[in-house]
C-alpha atoms as a PDB file:
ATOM      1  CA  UNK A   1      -7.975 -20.182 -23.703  1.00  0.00           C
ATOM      2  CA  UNK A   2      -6.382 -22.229 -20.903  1.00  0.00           C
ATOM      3  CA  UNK A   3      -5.467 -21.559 -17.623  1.00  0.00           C
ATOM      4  CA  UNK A   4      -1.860 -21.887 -17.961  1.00  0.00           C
ATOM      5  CA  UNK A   5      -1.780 -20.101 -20.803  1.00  0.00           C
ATOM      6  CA  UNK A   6      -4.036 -17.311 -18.272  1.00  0.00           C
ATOM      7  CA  UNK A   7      -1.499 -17.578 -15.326  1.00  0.00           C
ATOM      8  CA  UNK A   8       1.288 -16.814 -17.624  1.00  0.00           C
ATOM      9  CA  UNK A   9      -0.219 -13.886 -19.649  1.00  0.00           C
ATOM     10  CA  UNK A  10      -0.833 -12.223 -15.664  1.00  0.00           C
ATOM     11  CA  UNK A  11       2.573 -13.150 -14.769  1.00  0.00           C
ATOM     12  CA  UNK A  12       3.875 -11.048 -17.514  1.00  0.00           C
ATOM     13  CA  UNK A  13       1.202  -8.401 -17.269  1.00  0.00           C
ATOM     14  CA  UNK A  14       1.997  -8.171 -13.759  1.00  0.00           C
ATOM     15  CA  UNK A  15       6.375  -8.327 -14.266  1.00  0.00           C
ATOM     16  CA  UNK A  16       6.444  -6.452 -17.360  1.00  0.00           C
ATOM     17  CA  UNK A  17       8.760  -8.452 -18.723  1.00  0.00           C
ATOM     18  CA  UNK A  18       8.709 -11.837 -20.437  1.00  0.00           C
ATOM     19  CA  UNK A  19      12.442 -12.575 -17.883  1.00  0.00           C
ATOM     20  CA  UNK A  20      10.645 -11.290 -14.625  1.00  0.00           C
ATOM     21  CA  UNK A  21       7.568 -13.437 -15.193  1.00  0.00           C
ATOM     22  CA  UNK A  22       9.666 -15.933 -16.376  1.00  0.00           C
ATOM     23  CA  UNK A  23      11.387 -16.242 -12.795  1.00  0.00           C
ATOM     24  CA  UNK A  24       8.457 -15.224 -10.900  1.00  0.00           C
ATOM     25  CA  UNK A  25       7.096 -18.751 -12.619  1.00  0.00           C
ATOM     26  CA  UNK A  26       9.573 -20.725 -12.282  1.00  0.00           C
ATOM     27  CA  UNK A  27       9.872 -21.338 -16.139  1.00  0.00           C
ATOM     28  CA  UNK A  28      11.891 -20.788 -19.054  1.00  0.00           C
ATOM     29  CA  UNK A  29      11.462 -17.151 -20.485  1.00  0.00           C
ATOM     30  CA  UNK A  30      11.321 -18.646 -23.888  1.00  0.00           C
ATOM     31  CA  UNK A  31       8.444 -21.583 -22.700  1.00  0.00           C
ATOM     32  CA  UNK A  32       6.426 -17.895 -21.039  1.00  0.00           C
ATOM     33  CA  UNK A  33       7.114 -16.733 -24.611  1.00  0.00           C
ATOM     34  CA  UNK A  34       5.463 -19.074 -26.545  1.00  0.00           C
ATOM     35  CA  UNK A  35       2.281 -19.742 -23.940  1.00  0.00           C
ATOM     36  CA  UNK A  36       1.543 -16.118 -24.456  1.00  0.00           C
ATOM     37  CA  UNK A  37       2.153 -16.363 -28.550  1.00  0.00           C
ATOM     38  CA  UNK A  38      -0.530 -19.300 -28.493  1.00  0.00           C
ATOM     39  CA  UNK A  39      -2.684 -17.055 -26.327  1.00  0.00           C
ATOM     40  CA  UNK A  40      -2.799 -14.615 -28.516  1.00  0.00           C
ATOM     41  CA  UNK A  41      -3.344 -16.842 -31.903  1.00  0.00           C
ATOM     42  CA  UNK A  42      -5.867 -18.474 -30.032  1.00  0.00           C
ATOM     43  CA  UNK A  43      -7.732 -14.899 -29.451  1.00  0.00           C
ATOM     44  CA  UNK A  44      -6.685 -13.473 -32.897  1.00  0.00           C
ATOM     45  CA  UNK A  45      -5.469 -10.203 -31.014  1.00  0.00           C
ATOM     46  CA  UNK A  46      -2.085  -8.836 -30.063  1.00  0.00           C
ATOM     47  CA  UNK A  47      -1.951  -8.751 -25.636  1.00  0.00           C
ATOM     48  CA  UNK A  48       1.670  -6.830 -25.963  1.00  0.00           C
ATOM     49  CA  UNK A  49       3.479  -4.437 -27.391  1.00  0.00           C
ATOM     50  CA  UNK A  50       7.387  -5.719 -27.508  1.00  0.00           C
ATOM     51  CA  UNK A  51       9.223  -2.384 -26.403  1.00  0.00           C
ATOM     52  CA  UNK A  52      12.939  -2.699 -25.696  1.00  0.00           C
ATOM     53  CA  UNK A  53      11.767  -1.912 -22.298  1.00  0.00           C
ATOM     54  CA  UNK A  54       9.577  -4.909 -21.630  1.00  0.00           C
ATOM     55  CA  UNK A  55       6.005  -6.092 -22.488  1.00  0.00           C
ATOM     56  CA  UNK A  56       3.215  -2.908 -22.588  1.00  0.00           C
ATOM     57  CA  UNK A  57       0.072  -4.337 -22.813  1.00  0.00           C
ATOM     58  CA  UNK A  58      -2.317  -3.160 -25.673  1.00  0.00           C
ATOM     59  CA  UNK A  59      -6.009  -2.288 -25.754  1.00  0.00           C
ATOM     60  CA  UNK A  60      -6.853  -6.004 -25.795  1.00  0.00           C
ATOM     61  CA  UNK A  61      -4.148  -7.079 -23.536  1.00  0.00           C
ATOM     62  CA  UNK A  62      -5.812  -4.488 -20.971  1.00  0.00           C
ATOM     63  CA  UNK A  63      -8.993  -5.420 -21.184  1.00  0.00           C
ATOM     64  CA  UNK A  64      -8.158  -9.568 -21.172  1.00  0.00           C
ATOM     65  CA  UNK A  65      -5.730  -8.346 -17.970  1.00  0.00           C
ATOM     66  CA  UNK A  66      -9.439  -7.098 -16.203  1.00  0.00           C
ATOM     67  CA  UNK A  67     -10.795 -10.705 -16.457  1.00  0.00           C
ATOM     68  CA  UNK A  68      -8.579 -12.678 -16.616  1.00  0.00           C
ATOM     69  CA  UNK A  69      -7.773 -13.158 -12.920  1.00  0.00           C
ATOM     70  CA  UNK A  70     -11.259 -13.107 -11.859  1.00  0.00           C
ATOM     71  CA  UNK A  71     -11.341 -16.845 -14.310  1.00  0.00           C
ATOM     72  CA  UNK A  72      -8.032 -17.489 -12.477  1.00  0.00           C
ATOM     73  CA  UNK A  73      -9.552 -17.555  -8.988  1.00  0.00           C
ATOM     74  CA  UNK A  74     -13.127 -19.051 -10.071  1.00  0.00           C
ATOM     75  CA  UNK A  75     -11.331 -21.858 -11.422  1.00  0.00           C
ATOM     76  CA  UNK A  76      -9.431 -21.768  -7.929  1.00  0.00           C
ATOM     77  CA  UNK A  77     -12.674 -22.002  -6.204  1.00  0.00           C
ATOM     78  CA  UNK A  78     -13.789 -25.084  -8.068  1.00  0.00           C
ATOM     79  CA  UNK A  79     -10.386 -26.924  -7.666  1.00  0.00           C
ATOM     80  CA  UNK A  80     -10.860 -26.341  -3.787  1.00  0.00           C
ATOM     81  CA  UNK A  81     -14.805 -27.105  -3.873  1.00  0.00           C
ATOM     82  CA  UNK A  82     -13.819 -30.703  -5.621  1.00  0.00           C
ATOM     83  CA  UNK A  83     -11.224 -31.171  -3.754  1.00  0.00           C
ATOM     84  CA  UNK A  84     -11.751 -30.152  -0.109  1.00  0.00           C
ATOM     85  CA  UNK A  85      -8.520 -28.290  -0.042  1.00  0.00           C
ATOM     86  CA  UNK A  86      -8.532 -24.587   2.819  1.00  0.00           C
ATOM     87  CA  UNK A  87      -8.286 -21.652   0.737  1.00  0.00           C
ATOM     88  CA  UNK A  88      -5.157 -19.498   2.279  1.00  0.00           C
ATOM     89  CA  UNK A  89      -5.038 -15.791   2.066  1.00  0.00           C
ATOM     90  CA  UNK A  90      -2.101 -12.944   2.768  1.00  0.00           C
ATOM     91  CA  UNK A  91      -3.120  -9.672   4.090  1.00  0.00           C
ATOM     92  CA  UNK A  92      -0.320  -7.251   4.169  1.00  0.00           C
ATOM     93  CA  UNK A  93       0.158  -3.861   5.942  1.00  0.00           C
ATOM     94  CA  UNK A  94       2.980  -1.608   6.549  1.00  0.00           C
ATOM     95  CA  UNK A  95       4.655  -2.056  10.148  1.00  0.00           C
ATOM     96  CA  UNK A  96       2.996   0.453  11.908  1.00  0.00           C
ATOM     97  CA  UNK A  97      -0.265  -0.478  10.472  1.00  0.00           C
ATOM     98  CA  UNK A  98       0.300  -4.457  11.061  1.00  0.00           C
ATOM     99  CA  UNK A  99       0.577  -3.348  14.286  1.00  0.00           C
ATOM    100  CA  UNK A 100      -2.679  -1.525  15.160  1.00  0.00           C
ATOM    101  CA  UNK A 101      -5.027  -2.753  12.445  1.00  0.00           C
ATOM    102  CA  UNK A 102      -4.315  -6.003  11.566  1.00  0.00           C
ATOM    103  CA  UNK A 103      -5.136  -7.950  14.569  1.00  0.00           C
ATOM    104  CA  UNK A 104      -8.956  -6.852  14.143  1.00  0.00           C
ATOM    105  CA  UNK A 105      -8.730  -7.852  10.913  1.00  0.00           C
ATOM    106  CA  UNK A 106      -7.436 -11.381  11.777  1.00  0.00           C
ATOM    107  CA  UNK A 107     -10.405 -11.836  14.139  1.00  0.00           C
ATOM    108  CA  UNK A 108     -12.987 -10.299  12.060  1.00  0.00           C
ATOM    109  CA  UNK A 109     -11.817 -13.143   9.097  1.00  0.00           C
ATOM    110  CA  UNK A 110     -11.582 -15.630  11.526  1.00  0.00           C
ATOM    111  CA  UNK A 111     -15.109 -15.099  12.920  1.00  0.00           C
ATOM    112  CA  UNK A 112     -16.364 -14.599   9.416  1.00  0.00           C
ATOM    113  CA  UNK A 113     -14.677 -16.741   7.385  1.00  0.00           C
ATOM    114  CA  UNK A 114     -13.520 -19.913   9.612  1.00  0.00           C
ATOM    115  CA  UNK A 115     -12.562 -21.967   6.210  1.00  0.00           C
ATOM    116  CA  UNK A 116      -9.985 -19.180   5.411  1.00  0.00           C
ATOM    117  CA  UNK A 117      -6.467 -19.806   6.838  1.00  0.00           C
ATOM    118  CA  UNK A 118      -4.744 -16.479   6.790  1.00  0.00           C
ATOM    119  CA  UNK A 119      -1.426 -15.033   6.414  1.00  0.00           C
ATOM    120  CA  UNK A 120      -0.145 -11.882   7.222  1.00  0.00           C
ATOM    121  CA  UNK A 121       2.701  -9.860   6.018  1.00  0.00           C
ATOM    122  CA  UNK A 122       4.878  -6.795   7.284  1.00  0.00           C
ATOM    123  CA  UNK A 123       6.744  -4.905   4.309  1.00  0.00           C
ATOM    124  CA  UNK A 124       7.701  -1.319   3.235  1.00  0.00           C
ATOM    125  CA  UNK A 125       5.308   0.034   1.303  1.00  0.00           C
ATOM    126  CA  UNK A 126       7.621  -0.681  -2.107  1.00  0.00           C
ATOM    127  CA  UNK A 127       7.831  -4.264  -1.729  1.00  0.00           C
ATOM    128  CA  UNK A 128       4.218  -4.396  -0.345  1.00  0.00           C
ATOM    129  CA  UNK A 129       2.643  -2.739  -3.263  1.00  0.00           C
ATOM    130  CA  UNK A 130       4.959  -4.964  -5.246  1.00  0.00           C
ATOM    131  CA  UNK A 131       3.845  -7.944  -3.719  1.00  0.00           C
ATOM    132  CA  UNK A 132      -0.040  -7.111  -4.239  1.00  0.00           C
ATOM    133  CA  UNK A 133       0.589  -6.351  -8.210  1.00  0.00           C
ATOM    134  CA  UNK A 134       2.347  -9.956  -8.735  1.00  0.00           C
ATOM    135  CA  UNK A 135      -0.535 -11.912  -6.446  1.00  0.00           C
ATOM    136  CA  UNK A 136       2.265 -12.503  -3.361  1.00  0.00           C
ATOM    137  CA  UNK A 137      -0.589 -10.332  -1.402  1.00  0.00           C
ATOM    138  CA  UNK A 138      -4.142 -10.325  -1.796  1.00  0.00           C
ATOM    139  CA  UNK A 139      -4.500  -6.943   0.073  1.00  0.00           C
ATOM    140  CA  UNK A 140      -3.137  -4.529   2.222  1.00  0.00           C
ATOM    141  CA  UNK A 141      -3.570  -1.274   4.322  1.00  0.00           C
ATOM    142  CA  UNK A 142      -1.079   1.628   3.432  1.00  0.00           C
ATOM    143  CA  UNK A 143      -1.191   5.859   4.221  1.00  0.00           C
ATOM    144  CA  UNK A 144      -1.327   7.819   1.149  1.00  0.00           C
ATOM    145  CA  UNK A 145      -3.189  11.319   0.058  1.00  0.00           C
ATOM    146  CA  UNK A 146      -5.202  12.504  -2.369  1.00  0.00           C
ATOM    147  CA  UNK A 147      -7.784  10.668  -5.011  1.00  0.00           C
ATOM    148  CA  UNK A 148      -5.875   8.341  -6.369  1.00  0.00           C
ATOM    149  CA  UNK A 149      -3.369   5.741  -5.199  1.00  0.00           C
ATOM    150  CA  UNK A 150       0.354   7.272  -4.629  1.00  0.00           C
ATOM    151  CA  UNK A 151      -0.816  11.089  -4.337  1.00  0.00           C
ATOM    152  CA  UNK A 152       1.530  11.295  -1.248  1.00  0.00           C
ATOM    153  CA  UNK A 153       4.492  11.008  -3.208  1.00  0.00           C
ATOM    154  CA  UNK A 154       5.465   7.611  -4.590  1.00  0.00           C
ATOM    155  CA  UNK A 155       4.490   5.388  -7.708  1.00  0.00           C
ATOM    156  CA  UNK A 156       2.631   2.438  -7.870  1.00  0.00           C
ATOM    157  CA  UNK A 157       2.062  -0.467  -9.830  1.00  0.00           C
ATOM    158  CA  UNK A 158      -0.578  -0.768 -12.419  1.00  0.00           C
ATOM    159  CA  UNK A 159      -3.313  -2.545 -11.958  1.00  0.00           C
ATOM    160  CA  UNK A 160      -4.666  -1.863  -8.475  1.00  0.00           C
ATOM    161  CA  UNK A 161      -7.654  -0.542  -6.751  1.00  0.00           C
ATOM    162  CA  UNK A 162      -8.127   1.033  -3.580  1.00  0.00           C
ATOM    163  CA  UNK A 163     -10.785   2.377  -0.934  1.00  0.00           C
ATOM    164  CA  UNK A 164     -10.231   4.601   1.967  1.00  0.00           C
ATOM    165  CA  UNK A 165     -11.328   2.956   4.625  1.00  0.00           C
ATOM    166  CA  UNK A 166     -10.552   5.597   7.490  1.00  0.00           C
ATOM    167  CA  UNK A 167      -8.204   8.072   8.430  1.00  0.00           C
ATOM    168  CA  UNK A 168      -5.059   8.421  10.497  1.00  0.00           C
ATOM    169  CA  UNK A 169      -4.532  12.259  12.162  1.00  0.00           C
ATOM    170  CA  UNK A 170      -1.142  13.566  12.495  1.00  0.00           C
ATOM    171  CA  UNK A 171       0.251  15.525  15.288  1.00  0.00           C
ATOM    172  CA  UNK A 172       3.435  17.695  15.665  1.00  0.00           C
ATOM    173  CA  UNK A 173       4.318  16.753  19.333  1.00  0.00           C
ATOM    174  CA  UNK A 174       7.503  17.443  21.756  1.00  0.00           C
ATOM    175  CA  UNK A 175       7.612  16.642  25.332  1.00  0.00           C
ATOM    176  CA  UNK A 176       7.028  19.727  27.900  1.00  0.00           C
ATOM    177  CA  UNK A 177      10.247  21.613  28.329  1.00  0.00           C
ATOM    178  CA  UNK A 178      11.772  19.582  25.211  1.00  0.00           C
ATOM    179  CA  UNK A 179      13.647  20.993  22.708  1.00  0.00           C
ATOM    180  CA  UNK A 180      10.802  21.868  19.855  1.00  0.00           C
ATOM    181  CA  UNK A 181      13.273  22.860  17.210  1.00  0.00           C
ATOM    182  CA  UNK A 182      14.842  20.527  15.769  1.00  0.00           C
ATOM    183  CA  UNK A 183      12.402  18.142  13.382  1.00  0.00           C
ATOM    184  CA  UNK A 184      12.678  14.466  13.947  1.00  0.00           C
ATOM    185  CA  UNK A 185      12.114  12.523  10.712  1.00  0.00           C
ATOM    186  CA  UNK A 186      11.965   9.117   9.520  1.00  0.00           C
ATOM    187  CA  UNK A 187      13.709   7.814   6.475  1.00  0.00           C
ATOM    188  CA  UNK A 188      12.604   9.348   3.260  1.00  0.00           C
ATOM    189  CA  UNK A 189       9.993   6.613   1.612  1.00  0.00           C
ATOM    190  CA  UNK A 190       7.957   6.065   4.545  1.00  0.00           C
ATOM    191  CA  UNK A 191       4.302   7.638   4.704  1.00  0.00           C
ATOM    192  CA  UNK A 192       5.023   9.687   7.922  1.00  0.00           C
ATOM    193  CA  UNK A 193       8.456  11.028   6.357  1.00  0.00           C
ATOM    194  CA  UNK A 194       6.420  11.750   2.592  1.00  0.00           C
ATOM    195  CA  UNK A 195       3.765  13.799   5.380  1.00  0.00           C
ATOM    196  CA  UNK A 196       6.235  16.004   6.937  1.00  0.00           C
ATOM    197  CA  UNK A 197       8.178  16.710   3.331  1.00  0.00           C
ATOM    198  CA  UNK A 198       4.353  17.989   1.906  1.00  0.00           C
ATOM    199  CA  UNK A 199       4.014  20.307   4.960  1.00  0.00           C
ATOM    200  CA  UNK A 200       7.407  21.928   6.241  1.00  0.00           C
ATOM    201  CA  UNK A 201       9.861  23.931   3.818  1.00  0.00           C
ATOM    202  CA  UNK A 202      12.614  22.458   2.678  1.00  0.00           C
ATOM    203  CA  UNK A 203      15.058  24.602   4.849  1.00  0.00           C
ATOM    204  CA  UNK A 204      13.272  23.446   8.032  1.00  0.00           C
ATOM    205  CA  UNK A 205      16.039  21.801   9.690  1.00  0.00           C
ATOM    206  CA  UNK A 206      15.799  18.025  10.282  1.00  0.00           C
ATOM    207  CA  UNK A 207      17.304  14.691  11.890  1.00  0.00           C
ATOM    208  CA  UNK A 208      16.362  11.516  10.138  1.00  0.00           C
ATOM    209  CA  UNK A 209      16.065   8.283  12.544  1.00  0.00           C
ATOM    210  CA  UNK A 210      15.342   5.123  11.150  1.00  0.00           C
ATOM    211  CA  UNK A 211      11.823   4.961  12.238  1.00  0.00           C
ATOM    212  CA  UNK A 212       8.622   6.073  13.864  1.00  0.00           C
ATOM    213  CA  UNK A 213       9.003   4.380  16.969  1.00  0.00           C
ATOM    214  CA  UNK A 214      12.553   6.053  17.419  1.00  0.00           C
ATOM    215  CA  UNK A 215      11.473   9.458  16.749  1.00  0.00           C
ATOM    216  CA  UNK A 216       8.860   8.653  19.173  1.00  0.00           C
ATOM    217  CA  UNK A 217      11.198   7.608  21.956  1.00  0.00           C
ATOM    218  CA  UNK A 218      13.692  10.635  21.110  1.00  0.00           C
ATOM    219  CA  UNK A 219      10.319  13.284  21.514  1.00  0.00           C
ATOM    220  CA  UNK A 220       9.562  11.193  24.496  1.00  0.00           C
ATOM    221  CA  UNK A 221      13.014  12.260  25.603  1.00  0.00           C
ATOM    222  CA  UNK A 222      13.210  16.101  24.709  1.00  0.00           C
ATOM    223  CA  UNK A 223      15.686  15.859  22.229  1.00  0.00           C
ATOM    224  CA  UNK A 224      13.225  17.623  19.566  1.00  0.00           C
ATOM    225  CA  UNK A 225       9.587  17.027  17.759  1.00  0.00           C
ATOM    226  CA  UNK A 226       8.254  14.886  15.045  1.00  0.00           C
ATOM    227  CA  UNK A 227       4.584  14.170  13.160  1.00  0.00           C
ATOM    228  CA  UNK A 228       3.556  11.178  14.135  1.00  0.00           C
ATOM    229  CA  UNK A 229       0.873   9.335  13.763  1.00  0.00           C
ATOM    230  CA  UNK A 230      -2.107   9.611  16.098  1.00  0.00           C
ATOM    231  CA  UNK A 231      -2.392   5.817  17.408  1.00  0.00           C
ATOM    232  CA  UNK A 232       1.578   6.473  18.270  1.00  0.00           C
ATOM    233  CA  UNK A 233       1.168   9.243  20.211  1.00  0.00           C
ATOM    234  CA  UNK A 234      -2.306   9.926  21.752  1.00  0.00           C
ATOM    235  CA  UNK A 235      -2.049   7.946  25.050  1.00  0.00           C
ATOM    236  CA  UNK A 236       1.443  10.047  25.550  1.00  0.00           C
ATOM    237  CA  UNK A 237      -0.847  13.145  24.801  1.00  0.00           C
ATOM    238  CA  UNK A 238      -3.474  12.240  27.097  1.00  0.00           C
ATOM    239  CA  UNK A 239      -0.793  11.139  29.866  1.00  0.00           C
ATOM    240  CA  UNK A 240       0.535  14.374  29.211  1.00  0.00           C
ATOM    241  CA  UNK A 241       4.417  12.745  28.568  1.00  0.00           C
ATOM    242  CA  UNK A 242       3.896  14.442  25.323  1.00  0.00           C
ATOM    243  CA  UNK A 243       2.075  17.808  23.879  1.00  0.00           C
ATOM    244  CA  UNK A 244       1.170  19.127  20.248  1.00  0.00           C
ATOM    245  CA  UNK A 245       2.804  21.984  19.085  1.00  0.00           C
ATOM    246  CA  UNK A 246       2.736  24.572  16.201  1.00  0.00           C
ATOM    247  CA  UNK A 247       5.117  25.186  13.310  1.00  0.00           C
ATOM    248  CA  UNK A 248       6.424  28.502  13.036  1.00  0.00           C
ATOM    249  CA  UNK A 249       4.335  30.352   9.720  1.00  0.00           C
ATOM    250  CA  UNK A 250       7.434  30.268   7.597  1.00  0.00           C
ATOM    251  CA  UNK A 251       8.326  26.722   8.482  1.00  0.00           C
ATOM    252  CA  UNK A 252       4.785  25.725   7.117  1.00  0.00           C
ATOM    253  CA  UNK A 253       4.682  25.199   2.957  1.00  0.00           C
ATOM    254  CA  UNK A 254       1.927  25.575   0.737  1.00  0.00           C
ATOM    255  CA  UNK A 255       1.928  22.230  -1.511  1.00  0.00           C
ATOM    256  CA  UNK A 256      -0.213  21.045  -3.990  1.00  0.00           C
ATOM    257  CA  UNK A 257      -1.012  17.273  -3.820  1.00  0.00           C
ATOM    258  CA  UNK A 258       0.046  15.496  -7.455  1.00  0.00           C
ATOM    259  CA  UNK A 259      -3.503  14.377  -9.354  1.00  0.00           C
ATOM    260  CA  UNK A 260      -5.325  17.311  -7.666  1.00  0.00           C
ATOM    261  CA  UNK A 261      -4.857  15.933  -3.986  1.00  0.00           C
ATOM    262  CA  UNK A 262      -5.613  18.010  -1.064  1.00  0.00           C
ATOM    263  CA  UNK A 263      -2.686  19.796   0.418  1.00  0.00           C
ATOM    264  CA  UNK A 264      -1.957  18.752   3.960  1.00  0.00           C
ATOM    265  CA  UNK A 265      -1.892  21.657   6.737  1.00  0.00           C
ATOM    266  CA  UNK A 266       0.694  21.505   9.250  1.00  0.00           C
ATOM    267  CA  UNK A 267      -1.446  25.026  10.760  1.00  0.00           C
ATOM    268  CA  UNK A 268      -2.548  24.153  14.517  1.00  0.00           C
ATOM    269  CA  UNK A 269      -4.569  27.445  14.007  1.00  0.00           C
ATOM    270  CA  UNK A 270      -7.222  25.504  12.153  1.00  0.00           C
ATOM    271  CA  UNK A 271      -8.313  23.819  15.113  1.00  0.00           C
ATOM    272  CA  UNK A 272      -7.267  20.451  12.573  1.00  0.00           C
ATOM    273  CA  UNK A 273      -4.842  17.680  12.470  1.00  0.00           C
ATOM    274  CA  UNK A 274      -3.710  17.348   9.014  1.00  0.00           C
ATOM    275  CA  UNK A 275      -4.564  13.691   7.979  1.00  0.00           C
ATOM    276  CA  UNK A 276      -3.491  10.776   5.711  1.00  0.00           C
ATOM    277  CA  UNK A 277      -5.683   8.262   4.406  1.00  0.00           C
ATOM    278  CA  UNK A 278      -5.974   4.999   5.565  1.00  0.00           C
ATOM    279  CA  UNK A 279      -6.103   2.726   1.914  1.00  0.00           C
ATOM    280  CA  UNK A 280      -7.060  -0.736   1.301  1.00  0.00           C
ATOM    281  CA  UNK A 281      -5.610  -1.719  -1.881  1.00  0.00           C
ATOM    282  CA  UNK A 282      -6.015  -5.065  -3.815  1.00  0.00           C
ATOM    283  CA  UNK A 283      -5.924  -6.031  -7.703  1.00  0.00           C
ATOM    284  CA  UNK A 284      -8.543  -4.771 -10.035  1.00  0.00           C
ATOM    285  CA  UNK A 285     -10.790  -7.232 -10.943  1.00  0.00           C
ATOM    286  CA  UNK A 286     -10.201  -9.947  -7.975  1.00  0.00           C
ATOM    287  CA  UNK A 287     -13.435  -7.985  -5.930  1.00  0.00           C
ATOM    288  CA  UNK A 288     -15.186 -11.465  -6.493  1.00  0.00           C
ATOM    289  CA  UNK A 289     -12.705 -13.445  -4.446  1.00  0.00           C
ATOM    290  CA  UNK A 290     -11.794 -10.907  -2.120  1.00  0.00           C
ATOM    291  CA  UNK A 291     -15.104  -9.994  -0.974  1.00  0.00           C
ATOM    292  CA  UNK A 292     -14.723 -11.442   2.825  1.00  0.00           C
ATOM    293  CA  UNK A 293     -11.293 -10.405   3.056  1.00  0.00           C
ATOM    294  CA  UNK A 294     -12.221  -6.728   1.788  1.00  0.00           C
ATOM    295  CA  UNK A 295     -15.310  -6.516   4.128  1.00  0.00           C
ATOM    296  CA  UNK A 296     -12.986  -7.592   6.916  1.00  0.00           C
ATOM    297  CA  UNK A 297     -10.042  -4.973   6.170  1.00  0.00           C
ATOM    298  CA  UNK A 298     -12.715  -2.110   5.422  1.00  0.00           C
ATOM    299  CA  UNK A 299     -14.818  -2.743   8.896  1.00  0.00           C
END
């Protein structure tokens, strides 16, 4: 095996397609072709199965696709030991999570790790989760539900690993004397949005803003109520600009999370906040080379 030949059997692992690794490399799709034909002569075993939909990796492809990027960065490490060169890594969060979270994470690298030169990137959670499966991203903090990664509602790449690393509470809030009725929402694939869509019937009615911090301004200004997250909200709740309130019984709806997740309960009777979980997720198998960056993210 070589590298390259390593590097471009991930890159098409990764795209799963021979043209979307092909530009990801900057290479000719029949050059990505032909490293991963010598790959697998060199290995006697078949890594893909060529679908007219892409590349699907087979049993051996799978289990090569576990390793193979833990060689990648130990042969990283060695270029940089020989060669003096900072290792640079990108943590990534969504935008209300870059916002809260990953200044503490900055510091706690920096104070750990002072040879690390990091990078940080905002994205939605499509293009973040996008960005972690093709390397772009080494790891990043999202909300999701449930026991495995996308239980709140969405799809994610193959490949990836996660740990909860906390939680984030939810409360229904209005200002006092606001209008509680209507139900301020953001746009449909954010977290928050995916929340309120697992808790309130469908005929509940709604207004969709373009994000949390303008629902949170339009609450703050009595023109309805929204779940928001708590690090949003709670200074309004303890200034008393804003107070939780409860969904009407028949507003409320009784859903199952996908993969056996727990349903979330918009009830204020249970004395509760319903809750989302706070998820570090990274690239199986790159545990090795993420170990200071994970500690720092999971603290």
């Amino acid at each position: 095996m070589e590298l390259r030949h390593l590097q471009v059997f991930v890159a098409v692992a990764r795209a799963g397609t021979v043209t979307g690794a092909a530009n990801v490399l900057e290479l000719a799709p029949a050059s990505v072709s032909e490293q991963v034909r010598r790959l697998e002569n060199g290995l006697g075993v078949t890594l893909f199965d060529r679908t007219p939909r892409g590349m699907r990796l087979t049993a051996p492809g799978k289990a090569l696709l576990e390793r193979a990027q833990g060689l990648l960065d130990h042969a990283d490490e060695v270029r940089r030991a020989v060669t003096g060169r900072r290792r640079r890594v990108t943590v990534g969060a969504l935008e209300m999570l870059a916002a809260t979270r990953l200044p503490a994470v900055v510091r706690r690298l920096a104070e750990r790790r002072p040879d690390l030169d990091v990078d940080v990137r905002t994205l939605n959670r499509g293009p973040l989760l996008a960005a972690v499966a093709d390397g772009g991203v080494d790891a990043a903090l999202l909300l999701d539900a449930g026991m495995r990664i996308g239980t709140l509602g969405f799809r994610p790449p193959d490949g990836l690993d996660f740990l909860d690393v906390g939680e984030v509470a939810l409360r229904l809030v209005a200002a006092p004397g606001g209008d509680a009725r209507t139900l301020l929402v953001s746009p449909p694939e954010c977290s928050i949005r995916m929340a309120v869509e697992r808790m309130f019937a469908a005929d509940v009615p709604r207004r969709e803003l373009t994000s949390i911090s303008t629902a949170r301004e339009w609450v703050r200004q009595g023109l309805g109520r929204s779940l928001l997250p708590d690090f949003a909200v709670d200074a309004d709740l303890d200034s008393g600009t804003l107070v939780t309130v409860a969904p009407a019984p028949e507003e409320c709806r009784a859903a199952e999370g996908a993969g056996g997740g727990k349903s979330l309960d918009a009830s204020e009777g249970t004395g509760r906040s319903p809750t989302l979980a706070l998820r570090m997720v990274w690239t199986r198998g790159r545990e090795a080379a993420l170990r200071d960056v994970l500690y720092a993210m999971s603290d």
